[in-house]
Protein backbone atom coordinates (compact mmCIF):
# COMPACT_ATOMS: atom_id res chain seq x y z
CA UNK A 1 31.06 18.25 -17.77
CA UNK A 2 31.21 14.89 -19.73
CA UNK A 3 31.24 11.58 -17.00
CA UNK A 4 35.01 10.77 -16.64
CA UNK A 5 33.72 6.69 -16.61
CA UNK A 6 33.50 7.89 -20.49
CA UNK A 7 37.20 7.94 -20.80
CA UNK A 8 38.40 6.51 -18.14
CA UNK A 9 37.98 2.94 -15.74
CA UNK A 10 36.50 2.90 -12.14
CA UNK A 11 39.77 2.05 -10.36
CA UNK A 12 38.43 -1.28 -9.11
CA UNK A 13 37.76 -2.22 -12.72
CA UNK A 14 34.41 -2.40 -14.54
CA UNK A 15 33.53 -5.45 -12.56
CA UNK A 16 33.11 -5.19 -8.44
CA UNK A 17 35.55 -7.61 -6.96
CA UNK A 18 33.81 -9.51 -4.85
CA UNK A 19 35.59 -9.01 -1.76
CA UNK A 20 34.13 -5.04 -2.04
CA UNK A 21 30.91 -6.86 -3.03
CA UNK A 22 30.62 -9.23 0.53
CA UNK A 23 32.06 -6.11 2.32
CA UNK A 24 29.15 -4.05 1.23
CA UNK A 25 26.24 -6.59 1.34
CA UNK A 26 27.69 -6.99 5.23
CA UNK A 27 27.76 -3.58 6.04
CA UNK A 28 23.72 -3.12 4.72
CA UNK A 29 23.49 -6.09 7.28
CA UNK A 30 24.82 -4.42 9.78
CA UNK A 31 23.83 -1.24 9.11
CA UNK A 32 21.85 -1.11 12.43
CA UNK A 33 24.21 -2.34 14.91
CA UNK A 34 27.95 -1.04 13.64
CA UNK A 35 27.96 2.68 14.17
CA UNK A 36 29.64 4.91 11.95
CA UNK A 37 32.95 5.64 14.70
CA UNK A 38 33.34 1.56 14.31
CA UNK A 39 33.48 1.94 10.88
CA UNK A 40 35.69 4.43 10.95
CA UNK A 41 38.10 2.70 12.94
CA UNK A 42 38.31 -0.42 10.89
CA UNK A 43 39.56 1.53 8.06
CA UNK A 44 41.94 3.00 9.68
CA UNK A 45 42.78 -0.31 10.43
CA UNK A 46 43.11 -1.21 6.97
CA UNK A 47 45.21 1.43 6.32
CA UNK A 48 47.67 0.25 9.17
CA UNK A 49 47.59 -3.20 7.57
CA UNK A 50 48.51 -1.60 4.04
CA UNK A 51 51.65 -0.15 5.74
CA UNK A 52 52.41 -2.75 8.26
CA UNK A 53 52.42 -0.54 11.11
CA UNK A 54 52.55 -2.33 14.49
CA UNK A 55 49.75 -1.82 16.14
CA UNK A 56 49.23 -2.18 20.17
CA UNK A 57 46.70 -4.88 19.29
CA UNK A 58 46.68 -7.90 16.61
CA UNK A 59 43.91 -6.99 13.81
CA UNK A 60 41.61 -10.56 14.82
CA UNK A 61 41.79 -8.73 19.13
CA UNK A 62 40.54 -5.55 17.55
CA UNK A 63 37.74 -7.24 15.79
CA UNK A 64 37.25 -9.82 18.29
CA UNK A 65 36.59 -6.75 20.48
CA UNK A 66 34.24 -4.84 18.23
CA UNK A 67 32.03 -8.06 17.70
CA UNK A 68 31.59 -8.78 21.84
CA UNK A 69 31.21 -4.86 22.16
CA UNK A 70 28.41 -4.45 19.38
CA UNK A 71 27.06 -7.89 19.25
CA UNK A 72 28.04 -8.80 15.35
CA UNK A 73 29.20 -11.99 13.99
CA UNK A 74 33.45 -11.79 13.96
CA UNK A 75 32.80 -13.36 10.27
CA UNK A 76 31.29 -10.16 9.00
CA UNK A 77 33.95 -7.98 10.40
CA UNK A 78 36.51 -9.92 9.02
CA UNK A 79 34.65 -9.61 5.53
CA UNK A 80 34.06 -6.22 5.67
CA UNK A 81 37.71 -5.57 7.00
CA UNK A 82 38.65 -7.84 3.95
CA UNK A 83 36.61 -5.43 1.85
CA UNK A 84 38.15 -1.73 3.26
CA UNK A 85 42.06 -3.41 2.68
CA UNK A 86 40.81 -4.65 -0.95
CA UNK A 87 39.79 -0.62 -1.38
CA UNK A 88 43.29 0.99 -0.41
CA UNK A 89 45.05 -1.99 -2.42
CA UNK A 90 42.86 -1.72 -5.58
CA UNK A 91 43.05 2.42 -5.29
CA UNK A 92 46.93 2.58 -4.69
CA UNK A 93 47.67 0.47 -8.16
CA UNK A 94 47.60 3.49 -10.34
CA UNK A 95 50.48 6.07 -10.15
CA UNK A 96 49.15 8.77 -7.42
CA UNK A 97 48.40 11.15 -10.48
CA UNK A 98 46.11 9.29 -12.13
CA UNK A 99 43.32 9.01 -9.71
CA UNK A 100 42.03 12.45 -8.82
CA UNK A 101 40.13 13.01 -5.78
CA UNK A 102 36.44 13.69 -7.30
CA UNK A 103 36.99 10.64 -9.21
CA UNK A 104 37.90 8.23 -6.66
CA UNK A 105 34.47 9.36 -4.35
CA UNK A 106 32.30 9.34 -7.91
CA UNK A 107 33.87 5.39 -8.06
CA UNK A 108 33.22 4.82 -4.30
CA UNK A 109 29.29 6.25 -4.99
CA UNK A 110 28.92 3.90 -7.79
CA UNK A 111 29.76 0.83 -5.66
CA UNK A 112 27.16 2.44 -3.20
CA UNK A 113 29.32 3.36 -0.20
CA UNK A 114 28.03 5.84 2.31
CA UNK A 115 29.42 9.42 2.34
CA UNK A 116 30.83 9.19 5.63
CA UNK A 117 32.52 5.86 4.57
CA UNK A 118 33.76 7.60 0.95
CA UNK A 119 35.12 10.57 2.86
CA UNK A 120 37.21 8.31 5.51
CA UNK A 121 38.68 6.56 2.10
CA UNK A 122 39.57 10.17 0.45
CA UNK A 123 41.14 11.39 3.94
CA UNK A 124 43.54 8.61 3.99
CA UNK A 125 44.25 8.21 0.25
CA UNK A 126 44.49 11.94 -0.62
CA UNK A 127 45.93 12.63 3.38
CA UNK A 128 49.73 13.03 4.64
CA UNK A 129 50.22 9.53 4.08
CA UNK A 130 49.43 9.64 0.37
CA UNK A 131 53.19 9.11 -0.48
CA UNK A 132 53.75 6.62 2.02
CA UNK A 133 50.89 4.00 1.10
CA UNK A 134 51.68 4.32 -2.71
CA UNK A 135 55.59 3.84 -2.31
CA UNK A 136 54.50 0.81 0.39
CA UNK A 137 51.94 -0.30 -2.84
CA UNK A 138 54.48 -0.08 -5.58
CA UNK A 139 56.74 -1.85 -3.80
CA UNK A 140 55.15 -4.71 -2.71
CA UNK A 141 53.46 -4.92 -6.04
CA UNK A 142 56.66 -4.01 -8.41
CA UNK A 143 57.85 -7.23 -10.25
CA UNK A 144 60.63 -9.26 -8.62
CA UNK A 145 62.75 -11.35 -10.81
CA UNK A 146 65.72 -13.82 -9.14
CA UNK A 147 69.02 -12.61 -8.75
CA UNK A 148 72.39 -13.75 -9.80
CA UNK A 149 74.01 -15.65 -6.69
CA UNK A 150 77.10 -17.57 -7.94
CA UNK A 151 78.51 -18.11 -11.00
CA UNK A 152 81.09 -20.54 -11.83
CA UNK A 153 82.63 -22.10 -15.21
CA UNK A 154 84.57 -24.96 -16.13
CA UNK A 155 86.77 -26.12 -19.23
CA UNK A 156 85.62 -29.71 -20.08
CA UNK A 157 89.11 -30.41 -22.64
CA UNK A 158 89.56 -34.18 -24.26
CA UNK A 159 93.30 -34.99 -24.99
CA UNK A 160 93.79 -36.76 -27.94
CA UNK A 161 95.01 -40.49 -27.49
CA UNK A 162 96.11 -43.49 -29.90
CA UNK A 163 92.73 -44.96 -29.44
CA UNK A 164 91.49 -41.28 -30.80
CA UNK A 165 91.11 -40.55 -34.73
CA UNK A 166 89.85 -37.22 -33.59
CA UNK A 167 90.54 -34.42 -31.30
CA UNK A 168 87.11 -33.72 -29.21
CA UNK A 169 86.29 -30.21 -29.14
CA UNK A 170 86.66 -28.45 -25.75
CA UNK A 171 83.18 -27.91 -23.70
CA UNK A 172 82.72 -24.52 -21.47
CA UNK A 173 80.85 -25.61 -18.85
CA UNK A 174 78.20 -22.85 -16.81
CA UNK A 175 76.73 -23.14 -13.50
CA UNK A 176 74.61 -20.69 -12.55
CA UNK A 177 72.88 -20.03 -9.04
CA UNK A 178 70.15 -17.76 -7.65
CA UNK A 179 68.71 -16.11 -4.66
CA UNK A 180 65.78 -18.63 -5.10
CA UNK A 181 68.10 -21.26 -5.22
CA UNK A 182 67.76 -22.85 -8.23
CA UNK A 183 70.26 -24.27 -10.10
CA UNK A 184 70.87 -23.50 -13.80
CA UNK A 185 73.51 -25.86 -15.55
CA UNK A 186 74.45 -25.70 -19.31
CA UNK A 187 77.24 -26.34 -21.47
CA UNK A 188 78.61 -25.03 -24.69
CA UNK A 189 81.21 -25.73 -27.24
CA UNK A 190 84.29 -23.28 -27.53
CA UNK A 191 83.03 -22.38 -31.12
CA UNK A 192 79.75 -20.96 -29.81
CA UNK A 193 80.68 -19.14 -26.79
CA UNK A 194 82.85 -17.19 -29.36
CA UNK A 195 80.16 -16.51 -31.64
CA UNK A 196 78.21 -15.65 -28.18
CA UNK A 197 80.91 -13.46 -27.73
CA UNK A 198 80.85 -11.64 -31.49
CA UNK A 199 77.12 -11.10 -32.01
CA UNK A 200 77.00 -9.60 -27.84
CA UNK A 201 79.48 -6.97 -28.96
CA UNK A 202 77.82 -6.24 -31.99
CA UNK A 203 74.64 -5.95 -30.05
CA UNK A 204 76.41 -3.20 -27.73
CA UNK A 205 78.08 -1.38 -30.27
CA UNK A 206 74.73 -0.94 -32.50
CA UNK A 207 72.92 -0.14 -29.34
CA UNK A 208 75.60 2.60 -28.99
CA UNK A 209 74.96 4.33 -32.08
CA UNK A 210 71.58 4.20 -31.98
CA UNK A 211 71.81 5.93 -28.76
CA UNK A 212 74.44 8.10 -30.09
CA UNK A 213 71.75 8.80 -33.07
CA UNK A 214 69.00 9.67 -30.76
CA UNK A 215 71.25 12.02 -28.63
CA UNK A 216 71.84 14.29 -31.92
CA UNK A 217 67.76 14.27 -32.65
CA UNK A 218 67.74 15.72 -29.27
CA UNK A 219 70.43 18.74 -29.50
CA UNK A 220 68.99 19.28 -33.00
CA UNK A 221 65.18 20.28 -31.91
């Protein structure tokens, strides 16, 4: 069976971020002194940072407690905790059918993580929650654009006087405001906002048929 890194990226890219780098460097550390039930629980930890669950105690109490309790610089928790969140965050990118199982622990060997720590990873990626964490993922990741607050327009019209050899030609006038709260002003003659007008509806109605074309492709096959 051909090596799916042949046709396919390590989900953490083909270079280690270098949070999961300091995380694992700290865990070879403390490989003596943080037993594997300690590691255990600070990815479950991660995992209740990834959905925001409110926990009983903050994340800093939790490792504050682990470092008095097992004698380890709070630092290197908080780097290797850094390291576990980076994991969930970096596997939950692609859609949930991309990354398979098998592939995701053959990725989590190659960055030399321990079995127990690759199987606590698969357990809560591939678990009940699976749904949960990527919908929690793809929304906090999705793109989010500004939306349209208020909208308001004014007609900027010149009278022509004795003093006048010329009528002036009307001004529309376009405020726009968003949920950021930015400001957008711009103004445009009467002329233009009609030709704004024309080439929209043209747009629409070619969109239309194209549509309209690609609906008969369909019923025909």
């Amino acid at each position: 069976m051909p090596d799916h890194h042949s046709y396919q990226d390590p989900f953490y890219g083909w270079t280690t971020p270098k949070a999961i780098s300091l995380c694992l460097h700290k865990l070879k550390e403390c490989s003596s002194s943080l037993p594997v039930e300690a590691i255990k629980k600070l990815i479950l930890m991660s995992e209740a940072k990834i959905l925001n669950e409110q926990t009983s105690t903050s994340s800093l109490e939790f490792l504050t407690k682990l470092s008095k309790k097992y004698s380890i610089s709070i630092e290197h928790l908080i780097v290797i905790f850094n390291g576990f969140v980076h994991v969930l965050r970096l596997a939950l990118k692609p859609p949930a059918a991309f990354l398979k199982p098998e592939i995701f622990k053959d990725d989590l060997r190659d960055l030399k993580f321990s079995e127990a720590i690759i199987e606590e990873f698969h357990n809560i990626l591939f678990g009940p929650k699976r749904d949960q964490l990527y919908n929690v993922a793809q929304e906090r990741d999705r793109p989010r654009l500004s939306f349209l607050q208020t909208f308001d327009w004014n007609l900027d019209v010149t009278l022509t006087t004795a003093s006048l050899s010329r009528c002036i030609e009307p001004l529309l006038f376009f405020q726009f405001r968003t949920t950021d709260n930015r400001n957008l002003t711009f103004e445009v003659p009467i002329k233009k906002f009609n030709e704004l007008r024309y080439n929209t509806a043209l747009l629409l109605k070619e969109m239309e048929e194209v549509d309209g074309k690609q609906a008969l492709k369909l019923l025909e096959t």
